[in-house]
PDB file of N, CA and C in Angstrom:
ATOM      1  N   UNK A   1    -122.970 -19.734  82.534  1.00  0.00           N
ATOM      2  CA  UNK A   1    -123.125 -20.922  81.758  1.00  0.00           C
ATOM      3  C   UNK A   1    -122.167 -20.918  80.551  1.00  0.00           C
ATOM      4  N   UNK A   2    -122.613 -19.823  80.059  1.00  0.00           N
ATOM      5  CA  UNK A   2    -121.130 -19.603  78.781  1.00  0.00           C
ATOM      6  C   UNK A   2    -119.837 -19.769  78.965  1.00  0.00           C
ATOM      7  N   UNK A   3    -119.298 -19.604  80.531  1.00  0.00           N
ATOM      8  CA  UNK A   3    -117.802 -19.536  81.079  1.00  0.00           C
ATOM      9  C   UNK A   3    -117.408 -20.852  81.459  1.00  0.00           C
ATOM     10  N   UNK A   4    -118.580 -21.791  81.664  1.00  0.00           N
ATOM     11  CA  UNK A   4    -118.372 -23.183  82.133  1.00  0.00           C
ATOM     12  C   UNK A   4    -118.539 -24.237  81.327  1.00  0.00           C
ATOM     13  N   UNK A   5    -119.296 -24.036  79.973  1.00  0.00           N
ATOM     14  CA  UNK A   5    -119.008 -24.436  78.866  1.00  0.00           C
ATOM     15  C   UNK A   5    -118.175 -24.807  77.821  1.00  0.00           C
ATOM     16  N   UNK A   6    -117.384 -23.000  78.213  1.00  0.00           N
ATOM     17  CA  UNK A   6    -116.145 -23.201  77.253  1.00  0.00           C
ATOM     18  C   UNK A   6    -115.050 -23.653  77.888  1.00  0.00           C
ATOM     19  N   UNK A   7    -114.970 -23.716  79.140  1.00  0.00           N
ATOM     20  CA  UNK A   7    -113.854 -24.080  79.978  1.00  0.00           C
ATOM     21  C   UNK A   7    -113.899 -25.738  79.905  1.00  0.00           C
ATOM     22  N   UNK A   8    -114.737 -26.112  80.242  1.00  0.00           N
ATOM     23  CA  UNK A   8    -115.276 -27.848  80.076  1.00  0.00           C
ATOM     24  C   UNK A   8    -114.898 -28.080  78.702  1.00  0.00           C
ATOM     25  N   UNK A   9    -115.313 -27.651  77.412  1.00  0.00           N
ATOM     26  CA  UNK A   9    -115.225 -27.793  76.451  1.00  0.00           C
ATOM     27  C   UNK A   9    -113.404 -27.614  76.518  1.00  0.00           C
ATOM     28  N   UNK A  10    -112.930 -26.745  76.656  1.00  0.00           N
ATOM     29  CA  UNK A  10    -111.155 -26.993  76.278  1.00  0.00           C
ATOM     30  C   UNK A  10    -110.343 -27.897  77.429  1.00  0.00           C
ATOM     31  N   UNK A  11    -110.904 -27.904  78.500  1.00  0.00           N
ATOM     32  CA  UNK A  11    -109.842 -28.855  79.050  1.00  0.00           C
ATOM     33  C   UNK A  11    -110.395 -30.084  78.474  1.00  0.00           C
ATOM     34  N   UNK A  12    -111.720 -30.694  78.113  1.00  0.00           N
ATOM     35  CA  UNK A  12    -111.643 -31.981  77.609  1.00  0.00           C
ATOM     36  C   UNK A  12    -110.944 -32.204  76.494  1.00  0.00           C
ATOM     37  N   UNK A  13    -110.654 -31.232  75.544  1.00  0.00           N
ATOM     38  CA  UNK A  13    -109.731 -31.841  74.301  1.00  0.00           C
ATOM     39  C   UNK A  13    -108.513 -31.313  74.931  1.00  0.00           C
ATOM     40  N   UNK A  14    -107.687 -30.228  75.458  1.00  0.00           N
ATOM     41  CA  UNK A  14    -106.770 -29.641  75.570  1.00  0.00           C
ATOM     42  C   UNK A  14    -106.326 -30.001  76.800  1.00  0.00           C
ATOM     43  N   UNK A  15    -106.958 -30.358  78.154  1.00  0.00           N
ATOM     44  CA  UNK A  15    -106.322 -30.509  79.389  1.00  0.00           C
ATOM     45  C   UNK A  15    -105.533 -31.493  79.885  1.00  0.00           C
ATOM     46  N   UNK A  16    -104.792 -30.866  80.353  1.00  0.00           N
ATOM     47  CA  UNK A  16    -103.605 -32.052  80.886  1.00  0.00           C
ATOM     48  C   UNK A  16    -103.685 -32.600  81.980  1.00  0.00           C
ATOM     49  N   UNK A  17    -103.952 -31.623  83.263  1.00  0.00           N
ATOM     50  CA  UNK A  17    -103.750 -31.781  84.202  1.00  0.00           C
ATOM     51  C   UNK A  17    -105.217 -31.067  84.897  1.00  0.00           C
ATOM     52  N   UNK A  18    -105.611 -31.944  85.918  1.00  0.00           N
ATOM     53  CA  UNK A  18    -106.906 -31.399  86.841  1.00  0.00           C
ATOM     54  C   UNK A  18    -107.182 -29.778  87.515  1.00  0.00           C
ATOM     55  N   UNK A  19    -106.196 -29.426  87.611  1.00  0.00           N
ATOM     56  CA  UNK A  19    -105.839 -28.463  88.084  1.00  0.00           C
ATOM     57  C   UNK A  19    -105.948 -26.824  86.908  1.00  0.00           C
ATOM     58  N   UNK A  20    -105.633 -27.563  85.537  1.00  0.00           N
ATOM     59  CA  UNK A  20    -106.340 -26.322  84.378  1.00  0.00           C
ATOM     60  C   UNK A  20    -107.431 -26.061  84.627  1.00  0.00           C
ATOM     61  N   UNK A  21    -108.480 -27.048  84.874  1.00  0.00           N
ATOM     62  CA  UNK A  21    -110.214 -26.997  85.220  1.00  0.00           C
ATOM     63  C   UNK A  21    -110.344 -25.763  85.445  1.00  0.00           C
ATOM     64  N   UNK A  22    -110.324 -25.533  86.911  1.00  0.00           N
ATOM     65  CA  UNK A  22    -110.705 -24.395  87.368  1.00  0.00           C
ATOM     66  C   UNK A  22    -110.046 -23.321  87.163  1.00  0.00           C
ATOM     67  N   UNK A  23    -108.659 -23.587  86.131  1.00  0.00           N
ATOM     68  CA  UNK A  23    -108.177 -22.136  86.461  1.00  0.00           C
ATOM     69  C   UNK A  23    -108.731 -21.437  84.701  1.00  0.00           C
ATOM     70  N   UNK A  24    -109.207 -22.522  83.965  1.00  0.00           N
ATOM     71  CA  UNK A  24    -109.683 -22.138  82.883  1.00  0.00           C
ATOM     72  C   UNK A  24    -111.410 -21.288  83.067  1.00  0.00           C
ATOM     73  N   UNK A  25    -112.054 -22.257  83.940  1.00  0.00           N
ATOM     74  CA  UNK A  25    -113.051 -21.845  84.546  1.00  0.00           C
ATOM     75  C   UNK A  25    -113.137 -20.313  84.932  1.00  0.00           C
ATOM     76  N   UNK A  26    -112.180 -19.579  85.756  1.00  0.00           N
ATOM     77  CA  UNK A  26    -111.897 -18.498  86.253  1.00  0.00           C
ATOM     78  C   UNK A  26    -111.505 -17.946  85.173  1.00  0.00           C
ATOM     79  N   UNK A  27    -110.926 -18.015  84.920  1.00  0.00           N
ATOM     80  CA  UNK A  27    -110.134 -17.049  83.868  1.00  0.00           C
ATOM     81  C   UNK A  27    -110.955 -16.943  82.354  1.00  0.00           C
ATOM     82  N   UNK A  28    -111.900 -18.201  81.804  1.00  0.00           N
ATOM     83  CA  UNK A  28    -113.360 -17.711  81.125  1.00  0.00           C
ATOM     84  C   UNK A  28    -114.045 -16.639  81.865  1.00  0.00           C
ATOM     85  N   UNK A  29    -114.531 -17.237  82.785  1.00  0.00           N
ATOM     86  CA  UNK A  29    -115.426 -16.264  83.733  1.00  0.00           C
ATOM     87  C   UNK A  29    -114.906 -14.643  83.780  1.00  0.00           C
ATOM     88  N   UNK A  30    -114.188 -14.476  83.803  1.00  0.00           N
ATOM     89  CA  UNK A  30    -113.404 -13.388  84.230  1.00  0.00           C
ATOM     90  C   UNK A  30    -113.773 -12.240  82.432  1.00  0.00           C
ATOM     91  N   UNK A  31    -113.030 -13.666  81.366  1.00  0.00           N
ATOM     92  CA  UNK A  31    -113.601 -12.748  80.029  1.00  0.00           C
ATOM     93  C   UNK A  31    -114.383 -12.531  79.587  1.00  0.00           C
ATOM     94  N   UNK A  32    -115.779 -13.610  80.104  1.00  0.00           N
ATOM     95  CA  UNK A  32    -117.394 -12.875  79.519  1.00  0.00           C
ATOM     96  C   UNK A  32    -118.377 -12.285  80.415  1.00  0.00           C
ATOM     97  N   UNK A  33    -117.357 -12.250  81.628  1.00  0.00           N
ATOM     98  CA  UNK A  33    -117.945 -10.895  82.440  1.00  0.00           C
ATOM     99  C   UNK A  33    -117.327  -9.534  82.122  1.00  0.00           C
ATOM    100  N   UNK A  34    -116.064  -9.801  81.867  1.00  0.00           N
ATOM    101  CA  UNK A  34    -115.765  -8.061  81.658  1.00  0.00           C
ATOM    102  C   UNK A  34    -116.224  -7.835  80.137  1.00  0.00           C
ATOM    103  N   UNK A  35    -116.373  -8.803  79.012  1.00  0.00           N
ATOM    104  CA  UNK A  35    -116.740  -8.612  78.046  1.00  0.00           C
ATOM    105  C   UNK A  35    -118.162  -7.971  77.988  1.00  0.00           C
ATOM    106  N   UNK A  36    -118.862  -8.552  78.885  1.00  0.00           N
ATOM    107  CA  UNK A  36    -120.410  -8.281  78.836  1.00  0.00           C
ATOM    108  C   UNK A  36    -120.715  -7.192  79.382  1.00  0.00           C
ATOM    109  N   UNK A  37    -119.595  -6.413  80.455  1.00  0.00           N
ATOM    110  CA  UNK A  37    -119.959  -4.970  81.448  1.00  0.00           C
ATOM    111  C   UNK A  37    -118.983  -4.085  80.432  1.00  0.00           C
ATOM    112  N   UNK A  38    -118.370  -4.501  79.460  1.00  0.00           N
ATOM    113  CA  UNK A  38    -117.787  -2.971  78.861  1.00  0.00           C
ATOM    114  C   UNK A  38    -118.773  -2.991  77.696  1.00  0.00           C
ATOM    115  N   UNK A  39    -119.841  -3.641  76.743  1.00  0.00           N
ATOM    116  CA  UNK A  39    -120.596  -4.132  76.123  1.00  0.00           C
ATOM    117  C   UNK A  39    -120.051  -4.303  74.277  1.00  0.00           C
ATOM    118  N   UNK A  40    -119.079  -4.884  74.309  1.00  0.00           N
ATOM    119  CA  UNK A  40    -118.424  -5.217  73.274  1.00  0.00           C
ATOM    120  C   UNK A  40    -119.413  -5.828  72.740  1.00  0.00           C
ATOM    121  N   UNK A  41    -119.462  -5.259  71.152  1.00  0.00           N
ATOM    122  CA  UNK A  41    -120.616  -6.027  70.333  1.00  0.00           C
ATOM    123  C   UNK A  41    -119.428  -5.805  68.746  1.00  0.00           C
ATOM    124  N   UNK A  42    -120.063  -6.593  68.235  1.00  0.00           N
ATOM    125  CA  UNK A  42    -119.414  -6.603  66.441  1.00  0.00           C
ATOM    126  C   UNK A  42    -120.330  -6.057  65.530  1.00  0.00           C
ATOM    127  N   UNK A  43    -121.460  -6.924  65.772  1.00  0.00           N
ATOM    128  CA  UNK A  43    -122.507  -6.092  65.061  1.00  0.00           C
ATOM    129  C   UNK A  43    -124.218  -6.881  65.849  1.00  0.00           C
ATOM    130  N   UNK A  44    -124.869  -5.932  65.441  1.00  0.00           N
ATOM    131  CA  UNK A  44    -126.303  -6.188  65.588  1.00  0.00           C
ATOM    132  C   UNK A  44    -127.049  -7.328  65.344  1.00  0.00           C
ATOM    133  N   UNK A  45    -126.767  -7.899  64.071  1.00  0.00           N
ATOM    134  CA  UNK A  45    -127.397  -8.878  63.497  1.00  0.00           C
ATOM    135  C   UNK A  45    -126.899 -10.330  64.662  1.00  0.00           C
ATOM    136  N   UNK A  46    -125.725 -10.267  64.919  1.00  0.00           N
ATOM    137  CA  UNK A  46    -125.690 -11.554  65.688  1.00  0.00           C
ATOM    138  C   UNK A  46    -126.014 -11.709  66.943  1.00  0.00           C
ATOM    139  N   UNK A  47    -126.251 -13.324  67.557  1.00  0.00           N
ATOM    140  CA  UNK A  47    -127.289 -12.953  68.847  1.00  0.00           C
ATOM    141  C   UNK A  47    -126.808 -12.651  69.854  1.00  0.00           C
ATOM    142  N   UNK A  48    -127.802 -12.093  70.684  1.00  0.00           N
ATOM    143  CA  UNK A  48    -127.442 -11.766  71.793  1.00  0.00           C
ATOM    144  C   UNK A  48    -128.546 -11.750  72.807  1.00  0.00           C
ATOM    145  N   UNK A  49    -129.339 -12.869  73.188  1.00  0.00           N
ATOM    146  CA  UNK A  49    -130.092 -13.589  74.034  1.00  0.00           C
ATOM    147  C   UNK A  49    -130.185 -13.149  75.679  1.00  0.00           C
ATOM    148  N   UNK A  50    -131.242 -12.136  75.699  1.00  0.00           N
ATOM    149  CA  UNK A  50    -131.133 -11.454  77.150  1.00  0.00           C
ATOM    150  C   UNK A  50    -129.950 -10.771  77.076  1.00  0.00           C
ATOM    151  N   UNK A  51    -129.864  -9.789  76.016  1.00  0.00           N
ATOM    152  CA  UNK A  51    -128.608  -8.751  76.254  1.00  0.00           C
ATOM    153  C   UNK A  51    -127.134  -9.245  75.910  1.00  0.00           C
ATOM    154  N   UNK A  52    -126.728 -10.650  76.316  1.00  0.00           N
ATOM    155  CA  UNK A  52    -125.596 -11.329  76.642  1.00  0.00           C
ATOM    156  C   UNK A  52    -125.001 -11.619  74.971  1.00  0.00           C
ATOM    157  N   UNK A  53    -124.321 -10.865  74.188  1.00  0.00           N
ATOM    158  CA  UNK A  53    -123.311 -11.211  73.070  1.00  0.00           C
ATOM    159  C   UNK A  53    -122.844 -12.135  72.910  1.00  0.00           C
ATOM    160  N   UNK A  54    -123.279 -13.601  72.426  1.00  0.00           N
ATOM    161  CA  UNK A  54    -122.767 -14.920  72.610  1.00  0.00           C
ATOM    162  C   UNK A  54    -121.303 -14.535  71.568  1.00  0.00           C
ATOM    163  N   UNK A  55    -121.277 -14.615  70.676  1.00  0.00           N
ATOM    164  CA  UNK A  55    -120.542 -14.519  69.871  1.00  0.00           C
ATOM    165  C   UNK A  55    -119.444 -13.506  70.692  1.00  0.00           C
ATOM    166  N   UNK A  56    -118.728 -12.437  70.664  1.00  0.00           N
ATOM    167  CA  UNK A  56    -117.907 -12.031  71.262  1.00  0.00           C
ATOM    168  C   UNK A  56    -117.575 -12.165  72.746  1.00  0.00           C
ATOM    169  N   UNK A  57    -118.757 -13.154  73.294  1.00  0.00           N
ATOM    170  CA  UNK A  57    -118.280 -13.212  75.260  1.00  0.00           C
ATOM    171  C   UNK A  57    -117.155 -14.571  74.598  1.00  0.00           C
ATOM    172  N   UNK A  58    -118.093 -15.478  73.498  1.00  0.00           N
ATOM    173  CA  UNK A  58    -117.223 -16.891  73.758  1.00  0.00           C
ATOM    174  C   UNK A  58    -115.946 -16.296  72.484  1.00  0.00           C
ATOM    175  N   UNK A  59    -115.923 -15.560  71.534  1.00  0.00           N
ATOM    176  CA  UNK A  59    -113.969 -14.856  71.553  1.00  0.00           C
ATOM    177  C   UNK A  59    -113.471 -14.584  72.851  1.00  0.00           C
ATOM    178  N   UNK A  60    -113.615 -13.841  73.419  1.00  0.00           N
ATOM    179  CA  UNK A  60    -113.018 -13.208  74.478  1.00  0.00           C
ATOM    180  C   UNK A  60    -112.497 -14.391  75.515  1.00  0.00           C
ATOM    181  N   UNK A  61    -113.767 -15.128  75.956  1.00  0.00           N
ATOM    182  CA  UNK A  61    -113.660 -16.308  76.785  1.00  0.00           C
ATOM    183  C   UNK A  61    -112.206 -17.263  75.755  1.00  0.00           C
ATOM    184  N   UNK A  62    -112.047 -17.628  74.425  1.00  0.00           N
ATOM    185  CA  UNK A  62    -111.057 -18.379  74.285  1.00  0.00           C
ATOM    186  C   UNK A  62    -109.682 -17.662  74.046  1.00  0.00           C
ATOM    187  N   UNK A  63    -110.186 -16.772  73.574  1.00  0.00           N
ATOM    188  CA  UNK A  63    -108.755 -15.772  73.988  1.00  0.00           C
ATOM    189  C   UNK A  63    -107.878 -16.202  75.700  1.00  0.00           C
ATOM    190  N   UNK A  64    -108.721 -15.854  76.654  1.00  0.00           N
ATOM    191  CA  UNK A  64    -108.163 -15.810  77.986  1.00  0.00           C
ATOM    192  C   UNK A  64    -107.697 -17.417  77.892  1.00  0.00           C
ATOM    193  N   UNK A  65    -108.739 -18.343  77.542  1.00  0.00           N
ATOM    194  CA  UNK A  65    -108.402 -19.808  78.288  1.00  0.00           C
ATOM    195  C   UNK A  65    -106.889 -20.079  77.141  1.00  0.00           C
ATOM    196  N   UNK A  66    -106.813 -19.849  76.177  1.00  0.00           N
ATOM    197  CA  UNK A  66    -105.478 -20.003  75.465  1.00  0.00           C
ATOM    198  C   UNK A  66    -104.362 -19.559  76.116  1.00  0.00           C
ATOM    199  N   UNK A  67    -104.686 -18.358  76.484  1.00  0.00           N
ATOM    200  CA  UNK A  67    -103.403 -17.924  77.294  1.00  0.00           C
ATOM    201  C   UNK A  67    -103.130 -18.196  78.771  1.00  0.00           C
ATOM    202  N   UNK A  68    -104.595 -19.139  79.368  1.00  0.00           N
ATOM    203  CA  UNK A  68    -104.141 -19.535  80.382  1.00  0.00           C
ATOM    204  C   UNK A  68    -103.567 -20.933  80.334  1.00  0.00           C
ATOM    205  N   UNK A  69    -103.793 -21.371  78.857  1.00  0.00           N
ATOM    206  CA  UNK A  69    -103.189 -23.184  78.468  1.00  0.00           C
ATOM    207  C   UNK A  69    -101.775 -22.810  78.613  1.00  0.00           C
ATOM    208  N   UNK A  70    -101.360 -21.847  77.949  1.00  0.00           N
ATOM    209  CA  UNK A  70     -99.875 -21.965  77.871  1.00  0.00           C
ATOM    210  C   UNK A  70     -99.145 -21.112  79.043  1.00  0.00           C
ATOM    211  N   UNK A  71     -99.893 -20.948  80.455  1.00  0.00           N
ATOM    212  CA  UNK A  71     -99.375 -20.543  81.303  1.00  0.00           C
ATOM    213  C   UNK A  71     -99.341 -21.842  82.328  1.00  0.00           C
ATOM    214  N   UNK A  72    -100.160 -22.782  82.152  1.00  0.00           N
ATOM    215  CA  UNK A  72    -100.360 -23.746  83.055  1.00  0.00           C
ATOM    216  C   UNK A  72     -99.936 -25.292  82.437  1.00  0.00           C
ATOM    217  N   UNK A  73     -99.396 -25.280  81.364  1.00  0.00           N
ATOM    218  CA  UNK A  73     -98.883 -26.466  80.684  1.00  0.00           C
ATOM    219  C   UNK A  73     -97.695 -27.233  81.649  1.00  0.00           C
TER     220      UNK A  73
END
């Protein structure tokens, strides 16, 4: 849900073309799954709802989709 969120969320302001969709989709997916199995945390205090680090899956997740904007422009 977090990977399809943020992907939806940047191609609607950022997307050009139909075809970013899914590759933003994947390539989120890709960063708050490996984010969540190596268990990158910042700190304690922020949430993390059933285990899942919102805060550093959705860095990680815009990290990847940025660098997949300017691979697919």
């Amino acid at each position: 849900m977090i990977a399809t969120f943020h992907a939806a969320f940047a191609h609607m302001v950022a997307g050009r073309s139909i075809i970013q969709l899914p590759v933003f989709w994947l390539v989120s997916l890709i960063c708050v799954v490996v984010t969540h199995v190596i268990g990158l945390s910042f700190s304690a205090v922020l949430p993390a709802p059933a285990g899942v680090h919102l805060v550093e899956t959705s860095l990680v997740a815009w990290i990847g989709i940025i660098g997949a904007f300017r691979f697919t422009k």
